[in-house]
PDB file of N, CA and C in Angstrom:
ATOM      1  N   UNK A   1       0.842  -1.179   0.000  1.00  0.00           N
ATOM      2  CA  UNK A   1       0.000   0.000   0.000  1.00  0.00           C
ATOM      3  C   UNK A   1       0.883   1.237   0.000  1.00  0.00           C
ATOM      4  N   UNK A   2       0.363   2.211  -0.469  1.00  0.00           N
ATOM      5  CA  UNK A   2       1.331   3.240  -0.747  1.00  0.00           C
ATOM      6  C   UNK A   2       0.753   4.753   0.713  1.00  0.00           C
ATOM      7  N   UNK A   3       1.755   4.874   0.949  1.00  0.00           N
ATOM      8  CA  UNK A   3       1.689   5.947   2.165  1.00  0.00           C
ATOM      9  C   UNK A   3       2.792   7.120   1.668  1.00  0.00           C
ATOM     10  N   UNK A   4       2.389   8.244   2.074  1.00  0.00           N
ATOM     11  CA  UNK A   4       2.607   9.462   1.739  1.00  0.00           C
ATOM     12  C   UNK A   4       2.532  10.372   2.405  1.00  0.00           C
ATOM     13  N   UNK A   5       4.029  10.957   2.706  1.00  0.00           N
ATOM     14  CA  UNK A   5       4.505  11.916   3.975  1.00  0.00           C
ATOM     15  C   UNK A   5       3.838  13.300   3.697  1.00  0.00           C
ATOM     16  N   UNK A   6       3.862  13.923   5.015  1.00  0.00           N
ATOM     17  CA  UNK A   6       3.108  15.746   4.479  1.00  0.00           C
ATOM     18  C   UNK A   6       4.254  16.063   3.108  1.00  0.00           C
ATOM     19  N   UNK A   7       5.254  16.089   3.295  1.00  0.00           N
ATOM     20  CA  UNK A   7       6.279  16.356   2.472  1.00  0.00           C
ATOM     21  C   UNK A   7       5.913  16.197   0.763  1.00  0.00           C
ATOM     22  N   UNK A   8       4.726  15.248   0.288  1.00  0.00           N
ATOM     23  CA  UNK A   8       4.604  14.715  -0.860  1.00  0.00           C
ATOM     24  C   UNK A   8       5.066  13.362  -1.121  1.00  0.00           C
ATOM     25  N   UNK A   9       6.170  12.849   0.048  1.00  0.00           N
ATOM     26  CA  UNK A   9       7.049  11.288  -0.616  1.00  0.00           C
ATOM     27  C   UNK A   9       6.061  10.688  -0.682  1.00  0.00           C
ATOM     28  N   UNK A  10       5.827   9.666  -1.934  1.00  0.00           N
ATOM     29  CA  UNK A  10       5.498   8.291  -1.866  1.00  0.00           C
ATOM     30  C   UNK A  10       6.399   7.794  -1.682  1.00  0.00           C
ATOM     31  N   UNK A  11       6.059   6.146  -0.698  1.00  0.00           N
ATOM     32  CA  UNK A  11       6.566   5.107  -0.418  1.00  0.00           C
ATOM     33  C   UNK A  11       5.515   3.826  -0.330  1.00  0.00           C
ATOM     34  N   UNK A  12       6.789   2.635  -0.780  1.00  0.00           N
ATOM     35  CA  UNK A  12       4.871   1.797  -0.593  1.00  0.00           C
ATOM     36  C   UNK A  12       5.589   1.137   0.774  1.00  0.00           C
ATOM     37  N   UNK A  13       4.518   0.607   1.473  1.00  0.00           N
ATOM     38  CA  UNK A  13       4.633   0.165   2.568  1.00  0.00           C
ATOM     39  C   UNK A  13       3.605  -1.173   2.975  1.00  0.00           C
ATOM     40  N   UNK A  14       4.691  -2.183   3.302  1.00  0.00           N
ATOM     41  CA  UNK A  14       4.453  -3.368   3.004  1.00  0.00           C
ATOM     42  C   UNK A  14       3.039  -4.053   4.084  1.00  0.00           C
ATOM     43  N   UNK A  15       2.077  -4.417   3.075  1.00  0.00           N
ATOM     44  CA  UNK A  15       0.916  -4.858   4.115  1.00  0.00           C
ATOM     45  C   UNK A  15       0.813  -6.188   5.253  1.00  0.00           C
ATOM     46  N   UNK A  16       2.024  -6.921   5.065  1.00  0.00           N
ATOM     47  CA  UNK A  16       1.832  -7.687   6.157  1.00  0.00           C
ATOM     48  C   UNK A  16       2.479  -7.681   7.280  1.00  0.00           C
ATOM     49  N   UNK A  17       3.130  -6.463   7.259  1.00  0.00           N
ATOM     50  CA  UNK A  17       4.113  -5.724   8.296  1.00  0.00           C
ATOM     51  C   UNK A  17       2.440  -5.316   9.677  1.00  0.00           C
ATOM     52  N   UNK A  18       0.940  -5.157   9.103  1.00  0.00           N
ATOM     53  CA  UNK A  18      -0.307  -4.703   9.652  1.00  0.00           C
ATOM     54  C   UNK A  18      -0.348  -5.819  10.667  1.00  0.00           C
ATOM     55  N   UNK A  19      -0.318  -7.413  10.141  1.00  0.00           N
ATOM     56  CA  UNK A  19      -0.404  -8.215  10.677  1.00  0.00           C
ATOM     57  C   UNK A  19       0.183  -9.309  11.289  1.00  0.00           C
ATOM     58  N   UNK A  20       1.575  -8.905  11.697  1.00  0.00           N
ATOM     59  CA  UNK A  20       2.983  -9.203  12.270  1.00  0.00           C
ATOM     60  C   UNK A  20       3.436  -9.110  13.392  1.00  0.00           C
ATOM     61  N   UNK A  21       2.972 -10.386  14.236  1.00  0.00           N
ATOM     62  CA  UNK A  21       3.730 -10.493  15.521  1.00  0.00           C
ATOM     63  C   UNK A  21       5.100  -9.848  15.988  1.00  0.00           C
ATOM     64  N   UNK A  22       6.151 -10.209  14.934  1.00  0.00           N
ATOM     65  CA  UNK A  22       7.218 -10.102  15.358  1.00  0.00           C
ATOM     66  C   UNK A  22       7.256  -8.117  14.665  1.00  0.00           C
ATOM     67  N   UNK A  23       6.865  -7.765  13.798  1.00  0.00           N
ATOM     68  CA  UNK A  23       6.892  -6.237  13.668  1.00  0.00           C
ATOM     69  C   UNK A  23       6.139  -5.351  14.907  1.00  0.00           C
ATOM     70  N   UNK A  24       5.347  -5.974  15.437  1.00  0.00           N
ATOM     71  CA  UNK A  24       4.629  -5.547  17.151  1.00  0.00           C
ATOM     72  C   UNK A  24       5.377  -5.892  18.120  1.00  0.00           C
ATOM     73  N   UNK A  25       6.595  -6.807  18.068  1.00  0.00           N
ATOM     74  CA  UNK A  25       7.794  -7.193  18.933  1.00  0.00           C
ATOM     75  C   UNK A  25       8.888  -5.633  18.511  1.00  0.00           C
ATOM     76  N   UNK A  26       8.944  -5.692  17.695  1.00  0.00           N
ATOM     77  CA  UNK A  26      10.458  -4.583  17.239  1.00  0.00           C
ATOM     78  C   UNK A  26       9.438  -3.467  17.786  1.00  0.00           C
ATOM     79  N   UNK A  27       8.559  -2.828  17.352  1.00  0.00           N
ATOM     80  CA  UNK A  27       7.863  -1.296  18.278  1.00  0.00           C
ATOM     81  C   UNK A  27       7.941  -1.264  19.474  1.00  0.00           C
ATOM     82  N   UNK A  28       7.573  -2.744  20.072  1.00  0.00           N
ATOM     83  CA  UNK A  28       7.686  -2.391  21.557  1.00  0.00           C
ATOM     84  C   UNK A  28       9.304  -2.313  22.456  1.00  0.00           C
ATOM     85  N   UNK A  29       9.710  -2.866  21.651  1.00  0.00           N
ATOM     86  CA  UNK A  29      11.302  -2.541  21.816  1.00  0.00           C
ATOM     87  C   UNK A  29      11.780  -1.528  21.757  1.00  0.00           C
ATOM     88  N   UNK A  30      11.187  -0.684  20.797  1.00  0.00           N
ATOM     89  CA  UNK A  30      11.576   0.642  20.703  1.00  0.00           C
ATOM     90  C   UNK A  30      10.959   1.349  21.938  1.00  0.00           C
ATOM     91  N   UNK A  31       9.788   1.096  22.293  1.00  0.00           N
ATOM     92  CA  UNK A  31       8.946   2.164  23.280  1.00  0.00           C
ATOM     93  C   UNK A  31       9.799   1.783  24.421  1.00  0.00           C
ATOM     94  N   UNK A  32      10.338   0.722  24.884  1.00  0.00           N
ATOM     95  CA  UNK A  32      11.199   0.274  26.355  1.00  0.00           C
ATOM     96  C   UNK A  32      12.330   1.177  25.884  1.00  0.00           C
ATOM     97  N   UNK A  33      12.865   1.752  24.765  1.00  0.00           N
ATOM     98  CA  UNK A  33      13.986   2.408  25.051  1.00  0.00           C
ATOM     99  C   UNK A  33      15.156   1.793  23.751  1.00  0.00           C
ATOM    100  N   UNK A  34      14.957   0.764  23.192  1.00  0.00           N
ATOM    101  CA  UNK A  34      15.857   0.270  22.438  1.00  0.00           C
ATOM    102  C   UNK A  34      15.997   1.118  21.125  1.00  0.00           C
ATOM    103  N   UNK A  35      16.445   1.836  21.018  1.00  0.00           N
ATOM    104  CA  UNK A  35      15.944   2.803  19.803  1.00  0.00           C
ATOM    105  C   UNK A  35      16.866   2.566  18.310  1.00  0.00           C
ATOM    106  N   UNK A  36      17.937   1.880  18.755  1.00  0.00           N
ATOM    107  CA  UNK A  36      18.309   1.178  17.631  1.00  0.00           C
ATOM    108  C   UNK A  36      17.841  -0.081  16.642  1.00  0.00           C
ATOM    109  N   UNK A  37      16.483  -0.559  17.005  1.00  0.00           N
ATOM    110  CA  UNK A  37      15.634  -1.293  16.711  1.00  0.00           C
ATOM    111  C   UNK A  37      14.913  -0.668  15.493  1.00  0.00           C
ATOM    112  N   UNK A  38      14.930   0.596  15.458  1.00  0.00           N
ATOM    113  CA  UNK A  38      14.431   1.653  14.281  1.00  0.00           C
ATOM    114  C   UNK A  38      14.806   0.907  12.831  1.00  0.00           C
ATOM    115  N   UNK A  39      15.791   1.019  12.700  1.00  0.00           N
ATOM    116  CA  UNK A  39      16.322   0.289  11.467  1.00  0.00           C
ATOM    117  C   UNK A  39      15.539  -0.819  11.105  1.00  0.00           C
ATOM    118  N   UNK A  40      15.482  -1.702  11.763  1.00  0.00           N
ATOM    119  CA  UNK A  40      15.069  -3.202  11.461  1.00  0.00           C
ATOM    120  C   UNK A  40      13.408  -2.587  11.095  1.00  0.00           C
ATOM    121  N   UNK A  41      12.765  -2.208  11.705  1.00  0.00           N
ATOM    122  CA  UNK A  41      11.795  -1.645  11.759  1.00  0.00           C
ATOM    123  C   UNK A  41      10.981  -0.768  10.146  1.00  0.00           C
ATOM    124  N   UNK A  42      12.152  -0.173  10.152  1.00  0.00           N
ATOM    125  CA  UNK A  42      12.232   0.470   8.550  1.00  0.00           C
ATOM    126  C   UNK A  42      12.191  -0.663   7.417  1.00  0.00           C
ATOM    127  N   UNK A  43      13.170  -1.482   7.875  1.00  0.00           N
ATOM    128  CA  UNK A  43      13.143  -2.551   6.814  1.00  0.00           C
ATOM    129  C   UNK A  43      12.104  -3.720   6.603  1.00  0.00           C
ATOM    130  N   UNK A  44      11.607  -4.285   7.967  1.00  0.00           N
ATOM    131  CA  UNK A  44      10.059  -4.506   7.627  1.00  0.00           C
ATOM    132  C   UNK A  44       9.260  -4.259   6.958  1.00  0.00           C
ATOM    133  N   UNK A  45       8.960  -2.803   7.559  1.00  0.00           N
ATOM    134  CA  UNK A  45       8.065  -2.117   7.173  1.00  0.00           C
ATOM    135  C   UNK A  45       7.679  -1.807   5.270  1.00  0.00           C
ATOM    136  N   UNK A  46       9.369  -0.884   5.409  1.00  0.00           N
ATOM    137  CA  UNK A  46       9.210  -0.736   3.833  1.00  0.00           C
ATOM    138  C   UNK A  46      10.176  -1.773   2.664  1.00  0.00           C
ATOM    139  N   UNK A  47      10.832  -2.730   3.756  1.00  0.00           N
ATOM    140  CA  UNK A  47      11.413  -3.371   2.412  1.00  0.00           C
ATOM    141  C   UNK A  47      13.014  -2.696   2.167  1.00  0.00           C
ATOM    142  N   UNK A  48      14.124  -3.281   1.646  1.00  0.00           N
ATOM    143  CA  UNK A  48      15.408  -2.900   1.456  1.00  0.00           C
ATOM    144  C   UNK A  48      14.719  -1.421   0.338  1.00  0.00           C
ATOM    145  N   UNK A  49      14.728  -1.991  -0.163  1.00  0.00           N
ATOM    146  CA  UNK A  49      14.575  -0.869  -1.829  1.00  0.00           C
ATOM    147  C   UNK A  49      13.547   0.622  -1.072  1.00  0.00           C
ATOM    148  N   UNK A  50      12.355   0.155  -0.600  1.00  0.00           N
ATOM    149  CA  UNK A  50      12.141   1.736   0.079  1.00  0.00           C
ATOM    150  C   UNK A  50      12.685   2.074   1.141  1.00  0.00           C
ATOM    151  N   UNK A  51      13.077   1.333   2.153  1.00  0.00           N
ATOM    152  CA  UNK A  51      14.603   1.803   3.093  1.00  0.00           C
ATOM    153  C   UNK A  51      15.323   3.110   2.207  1.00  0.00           C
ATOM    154  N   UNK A  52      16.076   2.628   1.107  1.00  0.00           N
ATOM    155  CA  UNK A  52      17.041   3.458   0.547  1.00  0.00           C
ATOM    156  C   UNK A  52      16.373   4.368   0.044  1.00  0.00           C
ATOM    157  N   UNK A  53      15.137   4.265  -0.544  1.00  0.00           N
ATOM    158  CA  UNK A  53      14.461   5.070  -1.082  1.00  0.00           C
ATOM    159  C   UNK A  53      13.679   6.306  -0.585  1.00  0.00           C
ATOM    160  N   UNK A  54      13.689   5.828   0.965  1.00  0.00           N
ATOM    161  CA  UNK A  54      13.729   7.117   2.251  1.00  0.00           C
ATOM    162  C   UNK A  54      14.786   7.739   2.429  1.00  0.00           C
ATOM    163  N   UNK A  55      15.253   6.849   2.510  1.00  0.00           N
ATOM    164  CA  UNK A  55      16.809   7.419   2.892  1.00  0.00           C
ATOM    165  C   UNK A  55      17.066   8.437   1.910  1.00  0.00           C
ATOM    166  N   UNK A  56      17.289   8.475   0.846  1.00  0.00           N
ATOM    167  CA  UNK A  56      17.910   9.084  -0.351  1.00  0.00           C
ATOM    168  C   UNK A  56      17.281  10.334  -0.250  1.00  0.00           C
ATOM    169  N   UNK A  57      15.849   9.961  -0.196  1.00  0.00           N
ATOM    170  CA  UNK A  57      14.561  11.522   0.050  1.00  0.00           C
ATOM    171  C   UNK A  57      15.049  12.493   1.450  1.00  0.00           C
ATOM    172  N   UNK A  58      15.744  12.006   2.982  1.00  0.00           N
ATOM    173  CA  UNK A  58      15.662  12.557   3.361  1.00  0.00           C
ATOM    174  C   UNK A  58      17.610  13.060   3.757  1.00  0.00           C
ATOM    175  N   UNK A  59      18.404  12.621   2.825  1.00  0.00           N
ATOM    176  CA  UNK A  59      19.716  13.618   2.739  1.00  0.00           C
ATOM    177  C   UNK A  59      19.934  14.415   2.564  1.00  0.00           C
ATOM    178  N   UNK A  60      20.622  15.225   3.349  1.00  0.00           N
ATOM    179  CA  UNK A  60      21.289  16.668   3.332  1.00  0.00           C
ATOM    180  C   UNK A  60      22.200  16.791   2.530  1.00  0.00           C
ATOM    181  N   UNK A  61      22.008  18.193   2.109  1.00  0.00           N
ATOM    182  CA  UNK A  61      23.208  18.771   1.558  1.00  0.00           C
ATOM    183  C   UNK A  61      24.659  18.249   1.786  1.00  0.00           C
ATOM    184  N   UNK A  62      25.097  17.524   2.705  1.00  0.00           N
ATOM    185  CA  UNK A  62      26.034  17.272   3.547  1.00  0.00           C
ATOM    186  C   UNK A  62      26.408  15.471   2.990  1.00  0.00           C
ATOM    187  N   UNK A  63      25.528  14.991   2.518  1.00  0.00           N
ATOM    188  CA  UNK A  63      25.354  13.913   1.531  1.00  0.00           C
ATOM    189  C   UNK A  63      25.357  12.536   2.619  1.00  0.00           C
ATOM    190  N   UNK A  64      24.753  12.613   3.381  1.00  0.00           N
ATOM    191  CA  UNK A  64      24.183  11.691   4.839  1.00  0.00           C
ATOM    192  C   UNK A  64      22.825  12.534   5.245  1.00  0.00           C
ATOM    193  N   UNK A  65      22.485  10.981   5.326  1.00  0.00           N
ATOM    194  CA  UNK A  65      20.631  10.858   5.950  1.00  0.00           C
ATOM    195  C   UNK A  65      21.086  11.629   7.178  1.00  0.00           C
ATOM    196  N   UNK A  66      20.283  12.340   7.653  1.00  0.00           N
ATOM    197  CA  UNK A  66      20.273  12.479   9.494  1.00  0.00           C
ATOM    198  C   UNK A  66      19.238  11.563   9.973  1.00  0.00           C
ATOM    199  N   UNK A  67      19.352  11.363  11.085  1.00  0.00           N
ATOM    200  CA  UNK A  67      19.081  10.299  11.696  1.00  0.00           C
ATOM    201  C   UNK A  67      17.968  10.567  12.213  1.00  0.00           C
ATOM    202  N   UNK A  68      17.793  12.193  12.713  1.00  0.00           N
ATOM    203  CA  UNK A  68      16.751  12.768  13.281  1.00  0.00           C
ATOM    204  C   UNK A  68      15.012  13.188  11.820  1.00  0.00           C
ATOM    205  N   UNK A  69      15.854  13.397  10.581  1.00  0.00           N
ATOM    206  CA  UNK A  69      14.610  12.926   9.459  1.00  0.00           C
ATOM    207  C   UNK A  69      14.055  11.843   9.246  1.00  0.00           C
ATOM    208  N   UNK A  70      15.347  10.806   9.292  1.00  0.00           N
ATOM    209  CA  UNK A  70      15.054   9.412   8.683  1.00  0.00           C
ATOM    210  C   UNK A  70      13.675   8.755  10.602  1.00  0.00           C
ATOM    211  N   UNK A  71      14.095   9.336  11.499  1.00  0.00           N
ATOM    212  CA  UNK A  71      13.028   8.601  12.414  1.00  0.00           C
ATOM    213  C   UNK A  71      11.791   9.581  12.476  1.00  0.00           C
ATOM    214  N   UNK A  72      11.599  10.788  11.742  1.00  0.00           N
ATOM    215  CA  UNK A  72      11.162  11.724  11.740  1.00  0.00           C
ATOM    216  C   UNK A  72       9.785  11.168  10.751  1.00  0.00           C
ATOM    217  N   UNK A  73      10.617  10.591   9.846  1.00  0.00           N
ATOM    218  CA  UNK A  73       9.802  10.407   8.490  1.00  0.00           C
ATOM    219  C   UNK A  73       9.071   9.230   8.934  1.00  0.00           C
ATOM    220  N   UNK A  74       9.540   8.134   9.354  1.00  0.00           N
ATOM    221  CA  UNK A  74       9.203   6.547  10.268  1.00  0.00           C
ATOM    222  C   UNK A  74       8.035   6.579  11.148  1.00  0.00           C
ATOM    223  N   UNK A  75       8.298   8.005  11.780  1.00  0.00           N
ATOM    224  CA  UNK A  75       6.899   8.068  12.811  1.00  0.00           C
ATOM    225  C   UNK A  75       6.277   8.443  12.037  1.00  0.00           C
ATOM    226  N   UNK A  76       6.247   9.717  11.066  1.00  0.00           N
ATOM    227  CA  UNK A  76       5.106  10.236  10.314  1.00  0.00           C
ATOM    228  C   UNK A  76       4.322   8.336   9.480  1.00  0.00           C
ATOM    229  N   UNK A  77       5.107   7.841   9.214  1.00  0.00           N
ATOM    230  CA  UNK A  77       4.712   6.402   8.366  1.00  0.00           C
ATOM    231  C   UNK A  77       3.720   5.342   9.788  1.00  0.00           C
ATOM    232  N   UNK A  78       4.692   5.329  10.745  1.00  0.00           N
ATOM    233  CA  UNK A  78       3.836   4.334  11.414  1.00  0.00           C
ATOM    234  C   UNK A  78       2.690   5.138  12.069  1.00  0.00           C
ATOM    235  N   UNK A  79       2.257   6.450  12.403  1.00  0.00           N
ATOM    236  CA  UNK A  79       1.223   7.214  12.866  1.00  0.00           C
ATOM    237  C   UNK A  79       0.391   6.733  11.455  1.00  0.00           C
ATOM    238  N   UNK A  80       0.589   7.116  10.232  1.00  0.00           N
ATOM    239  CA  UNK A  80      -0.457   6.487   9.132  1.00  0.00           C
ATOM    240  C   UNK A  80      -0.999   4.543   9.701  1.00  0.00           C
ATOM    241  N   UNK A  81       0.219   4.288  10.348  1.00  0.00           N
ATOM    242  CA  UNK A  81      -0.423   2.454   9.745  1.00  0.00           C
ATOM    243  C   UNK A  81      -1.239   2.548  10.774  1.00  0.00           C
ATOM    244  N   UNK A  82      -1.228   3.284  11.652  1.00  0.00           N
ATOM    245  CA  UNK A  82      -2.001   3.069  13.063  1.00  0.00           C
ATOM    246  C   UNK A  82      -3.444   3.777  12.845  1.00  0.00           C
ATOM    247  N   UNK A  83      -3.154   4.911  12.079  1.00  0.00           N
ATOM    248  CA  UNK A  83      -4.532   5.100  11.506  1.00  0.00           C
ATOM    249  C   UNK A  83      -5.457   4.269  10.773  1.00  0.00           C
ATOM    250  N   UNK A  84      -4.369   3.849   9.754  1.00  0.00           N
ATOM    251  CA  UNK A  84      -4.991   2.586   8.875  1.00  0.00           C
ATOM    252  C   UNK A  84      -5.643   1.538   9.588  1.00  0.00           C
ATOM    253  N   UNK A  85      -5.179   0.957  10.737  1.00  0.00           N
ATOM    254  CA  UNK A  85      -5.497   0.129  11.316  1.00  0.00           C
ATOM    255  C   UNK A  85      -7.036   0.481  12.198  1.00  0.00           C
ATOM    256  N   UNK A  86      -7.280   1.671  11.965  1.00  0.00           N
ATOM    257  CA  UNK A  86      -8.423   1.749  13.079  1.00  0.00           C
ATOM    258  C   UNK A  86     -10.064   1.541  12.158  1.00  0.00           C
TER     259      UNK A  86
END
């Protein structure tokens, strides 16, 4: 399914990531504090190819993702699935 940041990005974002034990294991990992769990999380979610394909959308001038867009953009994505889900 395709999800789409205020920004304009499309990304598609993978639908059985909705119904995934172990993708409801990696969030709650994150909420205890593990915040390097983000990554894995990304890649679930969207897959290697839209991973990079965020990534690429949210580099600086400086020619590196910041870390603070790339989880920036992740919440804006999982606040959508959580909508989706209701």
């Amino acid at each position: 399914m395709k999800a789409v940041l205020k920004d304009g990005f499309e990304v598609e974002i993978r639908e059985e990531c909705l119904d995934d034990w172990d993708f409801l294991e990696l969030l709650n990992e994150i909420d205890e504090g593990n915040g390097g769990k983000i990554v894995r999380v990304a890649k679930v979610m969207l897959g290697e190819e839209g991973t990079n394909s965020l990534k690429e959308h949210v580099k600086e001038t400086a020619g590196k993702a910041s870390v603070d867009a790339m989880v920036g953009a992740l919440s804006e994505l999982l606040e959508s699935l959580s909508e989706l889900k209701n």
